[in-house]
N, C-alpha and C. Protein backbone atom coordinates (compact mmCIF):
# COMPACT_ATOMS: atom_id res chain seq x y z
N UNK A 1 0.85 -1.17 0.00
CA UNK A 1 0.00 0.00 0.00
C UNK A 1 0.90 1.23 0.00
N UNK A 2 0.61 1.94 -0.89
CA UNK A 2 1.28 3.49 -0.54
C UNK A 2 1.65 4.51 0.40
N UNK A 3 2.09 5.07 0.45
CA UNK A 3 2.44 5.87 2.04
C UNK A 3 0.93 6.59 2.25
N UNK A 4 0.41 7.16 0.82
CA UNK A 4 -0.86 8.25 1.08
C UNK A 4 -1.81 7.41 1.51
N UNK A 5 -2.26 5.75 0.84
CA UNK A 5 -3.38 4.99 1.44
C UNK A 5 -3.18 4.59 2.53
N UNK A 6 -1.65 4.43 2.90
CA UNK A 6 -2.07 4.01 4.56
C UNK A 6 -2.14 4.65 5.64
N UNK A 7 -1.86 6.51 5.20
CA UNK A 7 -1.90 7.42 5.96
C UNK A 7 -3.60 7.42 6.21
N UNK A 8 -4.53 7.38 5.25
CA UNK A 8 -5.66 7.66 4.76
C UNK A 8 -6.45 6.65 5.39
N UNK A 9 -5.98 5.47 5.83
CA UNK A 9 -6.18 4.37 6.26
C UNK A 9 -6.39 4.91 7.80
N UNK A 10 -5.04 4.92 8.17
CA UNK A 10 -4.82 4.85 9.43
C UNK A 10 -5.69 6.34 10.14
N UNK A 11 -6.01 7.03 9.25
CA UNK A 11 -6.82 8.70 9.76
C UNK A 11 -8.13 7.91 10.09
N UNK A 12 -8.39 7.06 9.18
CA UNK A 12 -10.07 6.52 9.02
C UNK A 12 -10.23 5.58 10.34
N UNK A 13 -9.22 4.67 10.76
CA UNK A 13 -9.24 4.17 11.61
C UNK A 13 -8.75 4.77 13.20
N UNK A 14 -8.12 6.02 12.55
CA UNK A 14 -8.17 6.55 14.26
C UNK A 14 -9.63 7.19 14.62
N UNK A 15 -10.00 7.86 13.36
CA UNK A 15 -11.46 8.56 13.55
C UNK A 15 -12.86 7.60 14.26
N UNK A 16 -12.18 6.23 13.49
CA UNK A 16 -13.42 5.26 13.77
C UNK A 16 -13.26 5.36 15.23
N UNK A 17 -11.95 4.81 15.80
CA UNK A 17 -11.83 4.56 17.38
C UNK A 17 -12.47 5.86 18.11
N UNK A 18 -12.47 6.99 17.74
CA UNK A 18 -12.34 8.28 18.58
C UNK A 18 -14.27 8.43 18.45
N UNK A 19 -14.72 8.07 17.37
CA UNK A 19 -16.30 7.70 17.83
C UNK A 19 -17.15 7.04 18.16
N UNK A 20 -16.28 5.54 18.57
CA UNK A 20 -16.30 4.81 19.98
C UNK A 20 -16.69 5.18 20.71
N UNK A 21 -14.96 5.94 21.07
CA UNK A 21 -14.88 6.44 22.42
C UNK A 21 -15.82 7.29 22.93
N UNK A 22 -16.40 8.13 22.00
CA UNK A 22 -17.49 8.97 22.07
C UNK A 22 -18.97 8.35 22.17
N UNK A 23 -19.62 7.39 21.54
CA UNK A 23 -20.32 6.88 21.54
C UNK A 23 -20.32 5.75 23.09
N UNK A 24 -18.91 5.45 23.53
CA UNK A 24 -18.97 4.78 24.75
C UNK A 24 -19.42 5.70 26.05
N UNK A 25 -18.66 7.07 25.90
CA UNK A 25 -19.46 8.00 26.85
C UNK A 25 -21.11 8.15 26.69
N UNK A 26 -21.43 8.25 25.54
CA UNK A 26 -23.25 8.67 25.49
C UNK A 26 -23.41 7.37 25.88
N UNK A 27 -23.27 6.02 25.91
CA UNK A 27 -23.87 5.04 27.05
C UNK A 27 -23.89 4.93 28.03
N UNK A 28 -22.91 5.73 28.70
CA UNK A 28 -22.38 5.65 29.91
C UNK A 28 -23.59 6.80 30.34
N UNK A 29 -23.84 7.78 29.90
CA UNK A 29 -25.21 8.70 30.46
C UNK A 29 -25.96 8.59 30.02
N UNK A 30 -26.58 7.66 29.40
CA UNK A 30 -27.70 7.14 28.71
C UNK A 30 -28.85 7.10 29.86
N UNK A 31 -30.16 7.42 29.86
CA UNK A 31 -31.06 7.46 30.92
C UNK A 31 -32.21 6.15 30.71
N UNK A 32 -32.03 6.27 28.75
CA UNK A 32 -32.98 5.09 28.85
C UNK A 32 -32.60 4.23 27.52
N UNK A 33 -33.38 3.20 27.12
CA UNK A 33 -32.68 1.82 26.35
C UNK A 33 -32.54 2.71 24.99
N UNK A 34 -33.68 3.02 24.37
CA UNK A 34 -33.22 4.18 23.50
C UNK A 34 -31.81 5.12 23.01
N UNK A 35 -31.77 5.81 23.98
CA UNK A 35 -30.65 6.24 24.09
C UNK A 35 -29.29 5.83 23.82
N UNK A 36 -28.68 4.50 24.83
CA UNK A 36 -27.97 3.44 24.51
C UNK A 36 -28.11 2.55 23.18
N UNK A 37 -29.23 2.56 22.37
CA UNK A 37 -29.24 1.67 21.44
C UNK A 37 -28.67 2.49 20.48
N UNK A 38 -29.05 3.82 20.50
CA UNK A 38 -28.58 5.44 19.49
C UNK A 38 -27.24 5.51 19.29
N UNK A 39 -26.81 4.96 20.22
CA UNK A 39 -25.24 5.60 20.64
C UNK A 39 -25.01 4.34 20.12
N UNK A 40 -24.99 3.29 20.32
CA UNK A 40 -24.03 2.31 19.62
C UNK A 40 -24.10 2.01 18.29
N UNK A 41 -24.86 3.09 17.26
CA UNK A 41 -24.81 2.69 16.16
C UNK A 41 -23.95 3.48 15.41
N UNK A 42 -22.38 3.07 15.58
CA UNK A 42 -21.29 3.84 14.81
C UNK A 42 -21.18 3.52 13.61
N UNK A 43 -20.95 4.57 12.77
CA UNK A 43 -20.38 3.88 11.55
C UNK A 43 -18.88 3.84 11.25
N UNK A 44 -18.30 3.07 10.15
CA UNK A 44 -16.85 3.18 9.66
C UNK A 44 -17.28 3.87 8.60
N UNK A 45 -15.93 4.39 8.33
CA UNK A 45 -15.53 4.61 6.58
C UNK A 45 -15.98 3.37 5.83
N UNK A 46 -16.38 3.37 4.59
CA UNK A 46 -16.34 2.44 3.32
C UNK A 46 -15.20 1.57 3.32
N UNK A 47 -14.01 2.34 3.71
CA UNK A 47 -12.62 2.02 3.29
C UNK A 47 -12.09 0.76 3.97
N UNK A 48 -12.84 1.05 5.59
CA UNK A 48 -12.19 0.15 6.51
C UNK A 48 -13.05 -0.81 7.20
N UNK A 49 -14.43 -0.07 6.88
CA UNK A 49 -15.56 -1.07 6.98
C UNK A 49 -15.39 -2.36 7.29
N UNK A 50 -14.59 -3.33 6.42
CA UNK A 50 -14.48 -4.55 6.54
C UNK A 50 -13.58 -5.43 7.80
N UNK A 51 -12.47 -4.23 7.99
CA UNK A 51 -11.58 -4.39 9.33
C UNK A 51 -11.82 -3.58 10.01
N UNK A 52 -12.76 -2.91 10.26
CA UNK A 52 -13.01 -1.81 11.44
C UNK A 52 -12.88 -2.44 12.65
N UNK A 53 -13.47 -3.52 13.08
CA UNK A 53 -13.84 -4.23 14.46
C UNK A 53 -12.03 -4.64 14.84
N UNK A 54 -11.49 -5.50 13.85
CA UNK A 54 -9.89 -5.54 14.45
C UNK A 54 -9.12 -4.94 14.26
N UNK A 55 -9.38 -3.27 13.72
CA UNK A 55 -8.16 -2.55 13.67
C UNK A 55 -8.32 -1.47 15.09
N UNK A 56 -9.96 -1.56 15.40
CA UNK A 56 -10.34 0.11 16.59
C UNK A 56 -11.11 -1.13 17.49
N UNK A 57 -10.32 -1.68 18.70
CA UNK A 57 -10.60 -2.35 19.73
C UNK A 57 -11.87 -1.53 20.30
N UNK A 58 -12.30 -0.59 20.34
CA UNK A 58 -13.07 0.06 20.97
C UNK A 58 -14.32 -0.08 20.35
N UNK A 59 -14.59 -0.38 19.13
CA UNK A 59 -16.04 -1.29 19.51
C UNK A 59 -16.69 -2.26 20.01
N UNK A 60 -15.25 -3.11 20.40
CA UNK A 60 -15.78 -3.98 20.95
C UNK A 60 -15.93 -3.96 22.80
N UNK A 61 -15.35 -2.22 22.96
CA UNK A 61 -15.67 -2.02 24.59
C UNK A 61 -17.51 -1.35 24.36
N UNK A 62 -17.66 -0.61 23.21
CA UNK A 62 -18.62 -0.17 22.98
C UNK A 62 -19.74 -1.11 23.31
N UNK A 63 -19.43 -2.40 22.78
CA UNK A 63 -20.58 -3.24 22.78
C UNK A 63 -20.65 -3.61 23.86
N UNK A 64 -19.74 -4.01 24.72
CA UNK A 64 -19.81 -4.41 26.60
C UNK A 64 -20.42 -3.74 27.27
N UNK A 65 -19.90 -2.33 27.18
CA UNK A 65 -20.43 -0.80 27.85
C UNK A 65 -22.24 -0.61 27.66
N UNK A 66 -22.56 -0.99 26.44
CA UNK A 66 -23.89 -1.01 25.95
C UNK A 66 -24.49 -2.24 26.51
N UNK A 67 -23.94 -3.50 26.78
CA UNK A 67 -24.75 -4.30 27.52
C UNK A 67 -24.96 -4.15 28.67
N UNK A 68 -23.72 -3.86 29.82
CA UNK A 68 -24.02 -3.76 30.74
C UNK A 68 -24.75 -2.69 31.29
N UNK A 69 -25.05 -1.51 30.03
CA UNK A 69 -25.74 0.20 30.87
C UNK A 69 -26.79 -0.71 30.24
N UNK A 70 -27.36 -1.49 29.26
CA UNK A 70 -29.20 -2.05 29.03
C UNK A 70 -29.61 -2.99 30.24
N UNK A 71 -28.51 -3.69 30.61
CA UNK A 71 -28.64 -4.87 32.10
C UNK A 71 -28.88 -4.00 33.02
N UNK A 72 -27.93 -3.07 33.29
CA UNK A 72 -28.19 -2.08 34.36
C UNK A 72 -29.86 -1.42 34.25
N UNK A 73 -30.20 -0.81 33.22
CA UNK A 73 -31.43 -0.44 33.15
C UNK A 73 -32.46 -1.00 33.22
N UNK A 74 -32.70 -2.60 32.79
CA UNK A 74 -33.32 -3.25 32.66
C UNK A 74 -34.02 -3.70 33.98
N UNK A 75 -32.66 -4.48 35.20
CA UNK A 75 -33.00 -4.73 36.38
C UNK A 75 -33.22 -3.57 36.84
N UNK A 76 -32.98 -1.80 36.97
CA UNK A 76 -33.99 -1.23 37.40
C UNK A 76 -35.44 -1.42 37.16
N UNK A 77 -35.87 -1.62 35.98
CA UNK A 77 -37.21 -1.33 35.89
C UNK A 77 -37.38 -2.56 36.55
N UNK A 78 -37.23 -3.68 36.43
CA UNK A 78 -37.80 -4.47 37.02
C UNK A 78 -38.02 -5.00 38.70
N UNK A 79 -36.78 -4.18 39.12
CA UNK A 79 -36.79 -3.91 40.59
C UNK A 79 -37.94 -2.94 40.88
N UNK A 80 -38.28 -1.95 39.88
CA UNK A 80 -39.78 -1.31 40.26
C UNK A 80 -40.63 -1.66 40.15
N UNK A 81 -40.98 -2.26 39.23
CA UNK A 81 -42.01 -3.46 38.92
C UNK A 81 -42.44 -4.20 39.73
N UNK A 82 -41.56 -4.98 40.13
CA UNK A 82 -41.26 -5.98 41.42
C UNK A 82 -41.70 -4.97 42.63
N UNK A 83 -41.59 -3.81 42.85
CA UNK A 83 -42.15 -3.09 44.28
C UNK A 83 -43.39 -2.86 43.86
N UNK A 84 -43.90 -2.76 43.59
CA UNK A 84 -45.61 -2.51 43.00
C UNK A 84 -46.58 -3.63 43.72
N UNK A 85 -47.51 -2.76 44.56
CA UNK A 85 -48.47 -3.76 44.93
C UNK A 85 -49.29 -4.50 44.23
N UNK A 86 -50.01 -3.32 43.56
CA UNK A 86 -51.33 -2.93 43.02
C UNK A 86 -51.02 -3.41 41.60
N UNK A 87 -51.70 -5.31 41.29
CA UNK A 87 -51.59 -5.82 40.44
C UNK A 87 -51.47 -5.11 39.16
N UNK A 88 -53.44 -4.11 39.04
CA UNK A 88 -53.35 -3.29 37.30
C UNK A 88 -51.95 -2.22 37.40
N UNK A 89 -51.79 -1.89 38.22
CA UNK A 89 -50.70 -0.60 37.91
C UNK A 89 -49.24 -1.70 37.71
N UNK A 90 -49.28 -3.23 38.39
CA UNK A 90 -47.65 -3.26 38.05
C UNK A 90 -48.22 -3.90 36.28
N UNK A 91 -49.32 -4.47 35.54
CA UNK A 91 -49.30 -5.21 34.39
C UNK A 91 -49.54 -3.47 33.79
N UNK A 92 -50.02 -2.38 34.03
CA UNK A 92 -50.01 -1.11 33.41
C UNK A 92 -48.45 -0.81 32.62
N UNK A 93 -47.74 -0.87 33.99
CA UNK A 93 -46.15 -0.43 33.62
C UNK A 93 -45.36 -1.81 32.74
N UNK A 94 -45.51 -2.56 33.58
CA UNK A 94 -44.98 -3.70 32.71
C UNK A 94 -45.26 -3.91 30.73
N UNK A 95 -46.67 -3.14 30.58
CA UNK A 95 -47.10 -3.10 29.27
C UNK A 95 -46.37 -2.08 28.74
N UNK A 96 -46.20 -1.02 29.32
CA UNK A 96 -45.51 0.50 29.08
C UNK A 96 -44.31 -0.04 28.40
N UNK A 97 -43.94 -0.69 29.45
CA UNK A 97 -42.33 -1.02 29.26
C UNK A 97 -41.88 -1.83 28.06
N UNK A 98 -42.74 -3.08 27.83
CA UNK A 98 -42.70 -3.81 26.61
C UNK A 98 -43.30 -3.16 25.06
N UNK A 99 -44.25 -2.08 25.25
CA UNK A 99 -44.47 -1.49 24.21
C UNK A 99 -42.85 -0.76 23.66
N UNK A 100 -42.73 0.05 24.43
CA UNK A 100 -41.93 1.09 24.46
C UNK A 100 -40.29 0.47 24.73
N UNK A 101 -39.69 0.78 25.80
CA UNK A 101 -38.23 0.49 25.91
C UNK A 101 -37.59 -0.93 25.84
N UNK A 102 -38.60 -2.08 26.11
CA UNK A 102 -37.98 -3.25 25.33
C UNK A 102 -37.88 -3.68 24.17
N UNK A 103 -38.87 -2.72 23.45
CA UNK A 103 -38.15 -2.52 21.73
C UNK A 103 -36.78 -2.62 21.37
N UNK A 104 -36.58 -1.54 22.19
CA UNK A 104 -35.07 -1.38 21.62
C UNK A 104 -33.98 -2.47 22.09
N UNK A 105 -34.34 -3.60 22.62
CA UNK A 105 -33.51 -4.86 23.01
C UNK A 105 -33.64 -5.71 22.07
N UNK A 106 -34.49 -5.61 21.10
CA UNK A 106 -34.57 -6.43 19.47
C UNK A 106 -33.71 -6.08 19.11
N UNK A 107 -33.06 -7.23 18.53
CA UNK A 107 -31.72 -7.25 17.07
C UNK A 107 -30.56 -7.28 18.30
N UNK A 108 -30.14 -6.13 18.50
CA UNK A 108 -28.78 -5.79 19.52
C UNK A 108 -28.76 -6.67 20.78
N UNK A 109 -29.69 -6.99 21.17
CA UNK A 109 -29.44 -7.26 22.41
C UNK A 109 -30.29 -8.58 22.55
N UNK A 110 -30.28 -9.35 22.23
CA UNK A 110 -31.17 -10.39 22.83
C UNK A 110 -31.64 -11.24 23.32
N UNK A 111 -30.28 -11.59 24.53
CA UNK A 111 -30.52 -12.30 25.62
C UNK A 111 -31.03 -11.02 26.78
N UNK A 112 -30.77 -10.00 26.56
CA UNK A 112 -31.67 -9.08 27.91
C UNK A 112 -33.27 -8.75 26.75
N UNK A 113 -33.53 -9.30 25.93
CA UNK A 113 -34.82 -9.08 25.44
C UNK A 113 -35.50 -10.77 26.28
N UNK A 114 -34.71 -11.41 25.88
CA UNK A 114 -35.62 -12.81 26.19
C UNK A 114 -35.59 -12.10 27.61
N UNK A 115 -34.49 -12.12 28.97
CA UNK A 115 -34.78 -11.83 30.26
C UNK A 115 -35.72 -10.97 30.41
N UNK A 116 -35.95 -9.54 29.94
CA UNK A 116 -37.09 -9.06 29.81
C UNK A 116 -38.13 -9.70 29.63
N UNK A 117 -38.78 -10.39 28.53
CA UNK A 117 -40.13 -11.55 28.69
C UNK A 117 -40.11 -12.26 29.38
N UNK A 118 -39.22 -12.78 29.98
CA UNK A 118 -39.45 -14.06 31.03
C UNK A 118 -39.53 -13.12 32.58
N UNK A 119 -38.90 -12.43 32.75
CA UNK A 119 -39.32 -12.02 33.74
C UNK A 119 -39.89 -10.97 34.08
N UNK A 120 -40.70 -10.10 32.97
CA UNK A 120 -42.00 -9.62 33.03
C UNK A 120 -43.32 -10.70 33.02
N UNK A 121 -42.98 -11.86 32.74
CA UNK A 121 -44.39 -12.64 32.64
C UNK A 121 -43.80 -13.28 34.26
N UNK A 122 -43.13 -13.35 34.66
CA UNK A 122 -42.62 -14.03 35.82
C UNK A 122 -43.57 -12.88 37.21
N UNK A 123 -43.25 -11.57 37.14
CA UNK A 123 -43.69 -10.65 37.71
C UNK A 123 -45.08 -10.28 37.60
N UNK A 124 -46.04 -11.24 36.51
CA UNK A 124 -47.11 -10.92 36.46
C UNK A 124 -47.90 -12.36 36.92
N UNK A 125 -47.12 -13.33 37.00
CA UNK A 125 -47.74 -14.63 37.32
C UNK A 125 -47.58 -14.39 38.58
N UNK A 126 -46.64 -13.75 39.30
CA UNK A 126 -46.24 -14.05 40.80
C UNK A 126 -47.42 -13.26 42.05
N UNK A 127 -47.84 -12.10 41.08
CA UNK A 127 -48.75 -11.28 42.06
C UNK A 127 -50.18 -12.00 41.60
């Protein structure tokens, strides 16, 4: 490769890492699954597209960082859920929740999508 393509190379692949790193912070203050799902959708260059993942280690902290802030969020809601007396209000929220923010655990995430169904139906059999 030429000195200019692998300069061109190596710009594309520092840029990729540096919106990681950026995208690893917006998970890190992410408030809800949304949010976190937003942020982990980086793109590469065309160029490097194909080696992006083993040339910028940092998507693959991206993707950890993003599971554990959806796990983290997840067992909140369900720790609230779980405090709820009042059967219609906990199957109210529990519906909220599956309409809305367990969407975004399709495709990306989907062993905390299955834990989500199993233990929203778990929390509704139990009361």
């Amino acid at each position: 490769m030429d000195p200019a393509a692998e300069f061109f190379v190596n710009q594309q692949v520092s840029r990729y890492e540096q919106d990681c790193q950026s995208a690893i912070a917006q998970v890190r203050r992410a408030q809800d699954m949304w949010s976190v799902n937003r942020a982990t959708h980086v793109t590469a260059h065309p160029v490097i597209r194909g080696y992006a993942h083993q040339l910028a280690p940092a998507k693959r902290r991206l993707t950890v960082e993003a599971e554990k802030r959806m796990e983290h969020l997840l067992d909140e809601q369900l720790k609230q859920a779980a405090a709820m007396t009042d059967i219609e209000e906990r199957k109210a929220y529990l519906g909220k929740l599956r309409a809305r923010d367990w969407n975004a655990l399709r495709g990306d995430f989907v062993r905390l999508c299955r834990k989500a169904d199993i233990e929203g139906r778990r929390l509704l059999a139990s009361s």
